[in-house]
Every structure is written in structure tokens, then in C-alpha cells.
Protein backbone atom coordinates (compact mmCIF):
# COMPACT_ATOMS: atom_id res chain seq x y z
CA UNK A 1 -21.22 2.38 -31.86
CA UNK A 2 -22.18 -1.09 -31.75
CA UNK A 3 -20.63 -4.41 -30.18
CA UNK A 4 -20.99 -7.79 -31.51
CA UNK A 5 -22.45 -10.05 -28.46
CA UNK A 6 -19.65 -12.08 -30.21
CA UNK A 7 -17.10 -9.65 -28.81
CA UNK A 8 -18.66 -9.46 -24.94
CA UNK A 9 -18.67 -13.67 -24.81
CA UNK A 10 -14.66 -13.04 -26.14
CA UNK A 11 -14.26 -10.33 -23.40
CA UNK A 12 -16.06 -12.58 -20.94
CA UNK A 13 -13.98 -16.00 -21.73
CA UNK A 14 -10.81 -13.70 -21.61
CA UNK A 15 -11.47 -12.41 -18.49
CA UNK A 16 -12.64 -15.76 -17.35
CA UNK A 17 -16.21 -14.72 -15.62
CA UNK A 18 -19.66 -15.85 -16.63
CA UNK A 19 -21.95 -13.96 -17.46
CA UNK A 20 -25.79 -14.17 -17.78
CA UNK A 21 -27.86 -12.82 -20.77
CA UNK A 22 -29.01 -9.32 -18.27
CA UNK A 23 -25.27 -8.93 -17.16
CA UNK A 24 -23.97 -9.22 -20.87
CA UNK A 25 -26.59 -6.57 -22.00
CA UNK A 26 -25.34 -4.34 -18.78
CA UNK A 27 -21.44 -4.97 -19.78
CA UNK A 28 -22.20 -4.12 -23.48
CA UNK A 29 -23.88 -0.85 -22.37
CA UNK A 30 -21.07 0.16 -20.08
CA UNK A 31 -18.92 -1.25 -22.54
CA UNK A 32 -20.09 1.44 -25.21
CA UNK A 33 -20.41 3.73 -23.50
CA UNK A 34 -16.46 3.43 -22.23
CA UNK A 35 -15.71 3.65 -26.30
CA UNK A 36 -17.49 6.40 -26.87
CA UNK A 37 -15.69 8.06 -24.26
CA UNK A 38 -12.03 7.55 -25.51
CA UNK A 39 -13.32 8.93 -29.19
CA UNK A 40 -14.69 12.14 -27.63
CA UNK A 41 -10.65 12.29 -26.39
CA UNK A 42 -9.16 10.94 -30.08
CA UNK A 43 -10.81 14.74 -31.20
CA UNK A 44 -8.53 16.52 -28.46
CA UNK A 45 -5.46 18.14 -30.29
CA UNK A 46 -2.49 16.96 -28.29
CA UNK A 47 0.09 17.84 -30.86
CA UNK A 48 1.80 20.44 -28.69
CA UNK A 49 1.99 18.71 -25.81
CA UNK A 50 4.87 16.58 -23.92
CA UNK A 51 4.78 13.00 -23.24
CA UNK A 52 5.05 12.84 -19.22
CA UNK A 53 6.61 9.43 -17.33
CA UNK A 54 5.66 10.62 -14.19
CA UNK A 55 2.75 12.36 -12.43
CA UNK A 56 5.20 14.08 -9.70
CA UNK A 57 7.98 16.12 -9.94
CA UNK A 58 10.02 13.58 -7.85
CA UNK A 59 12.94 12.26 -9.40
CA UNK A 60 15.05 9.29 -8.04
CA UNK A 61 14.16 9.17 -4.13
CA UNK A 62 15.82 6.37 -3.47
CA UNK A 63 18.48 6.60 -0.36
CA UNK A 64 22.31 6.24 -1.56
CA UNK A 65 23.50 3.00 -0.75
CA UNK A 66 25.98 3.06 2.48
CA UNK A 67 28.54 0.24 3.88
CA UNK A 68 26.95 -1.18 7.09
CA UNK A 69 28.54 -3.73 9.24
CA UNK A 70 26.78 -7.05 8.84
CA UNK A 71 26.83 -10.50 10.43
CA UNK A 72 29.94 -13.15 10.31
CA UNK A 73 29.44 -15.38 7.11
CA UNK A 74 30.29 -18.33 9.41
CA UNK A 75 27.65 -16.83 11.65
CA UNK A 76 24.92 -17.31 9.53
CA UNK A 77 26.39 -20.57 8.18
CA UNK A 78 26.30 -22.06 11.36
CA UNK A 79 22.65 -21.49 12.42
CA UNK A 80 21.87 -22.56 8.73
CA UNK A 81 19.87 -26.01 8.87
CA UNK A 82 22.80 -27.64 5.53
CA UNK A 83 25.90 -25.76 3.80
CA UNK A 84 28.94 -27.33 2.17
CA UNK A 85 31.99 -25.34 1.85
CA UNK A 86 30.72 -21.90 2.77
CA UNK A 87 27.67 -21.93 1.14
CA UNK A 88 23.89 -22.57 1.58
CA UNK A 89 22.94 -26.18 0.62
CA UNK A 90 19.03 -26.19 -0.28
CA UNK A 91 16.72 -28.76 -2.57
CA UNK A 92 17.22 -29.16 -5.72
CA UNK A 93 13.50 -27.34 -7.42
CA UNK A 94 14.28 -27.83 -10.89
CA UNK A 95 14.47 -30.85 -13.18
């Protein structure tokens, strides 16, 4: 398998490094040699087997959500640098 030097300065100005003439030579080796790799696993016969979405046999492991007791709304409001009418009052960040 071949690769353009085309393709490495596309990979390169996508990935937005620099490369020198001896680094693009190294990256086009390792680059091939990468390709070659994922062919020898296109000639694998994978027509038996599942699809997984996860590696571990965990499912779900969040906690269940519980009532806690919180602060006071006027609490917080208070110690609050601005608020109008029971809520927050902060900068306006979009025009």
C-alpha cells in the first residue's frame, strides 16, 4: 500500500503540526503500516458475532436519586452578590 505525500501534508494541516521532510517519511511509514494492519482484520470473519456497547458487564451504576434537605432559597439569595425577585441576577453574555 502506498500513500500520496499529498495525503500526509492533508493529515498534517488537519491535525495542525508541521512536519519536516524525515518526520513525513517516518509518519508515512507508520502510517502504512497502521493500514495494513486494519486489512489483515477486514479478512477476520465476524459474521457470527455480537455487536458489544460495553467492555464490562456493569449495567447502570449510577446511585438512585434520594430527597435531601437543602439550604433556604432566601439563604442562598441573600449571600448572592445581585437577585431580583427570587432569582439570580448575572451579566448579560450574549448579544
Amino acid at each position: 500500500m502506498d500513500i500520496d505525500p499529498r495525503e500526509i501534508d492533508n493529515i498534517a494541516k488537519l491535525s495542525r503540526i508541521k512536519l519536516d521532510d524525515a518526520e513525513k517519511v517516518k509518519f508515512k511509514n507508520q502510517l502504512v503500516h497502521i493500514l495494513e494492519y486494519v486489512e489483515k482484520l477486514n479478512e477476520l470473519n465476524i459474521n457470527n458475532v455480537k455487536p458489544i456497547f460495553y467492555t464490562s458487564p456493569l449495567k447502570n451504576v449510577f446511585r438512585e436519586d434520594t430527597l435531601k434537605p437543602s439550604f433556604h432559597r432566601s439563604n442562598i439569595l441573600n449571600i448572592s452578590p445581585s437577585h431580583v425577585n427570587g432569582f439570580f441576577k448575572v451579566p448579560k453574555i450574549i448579544e
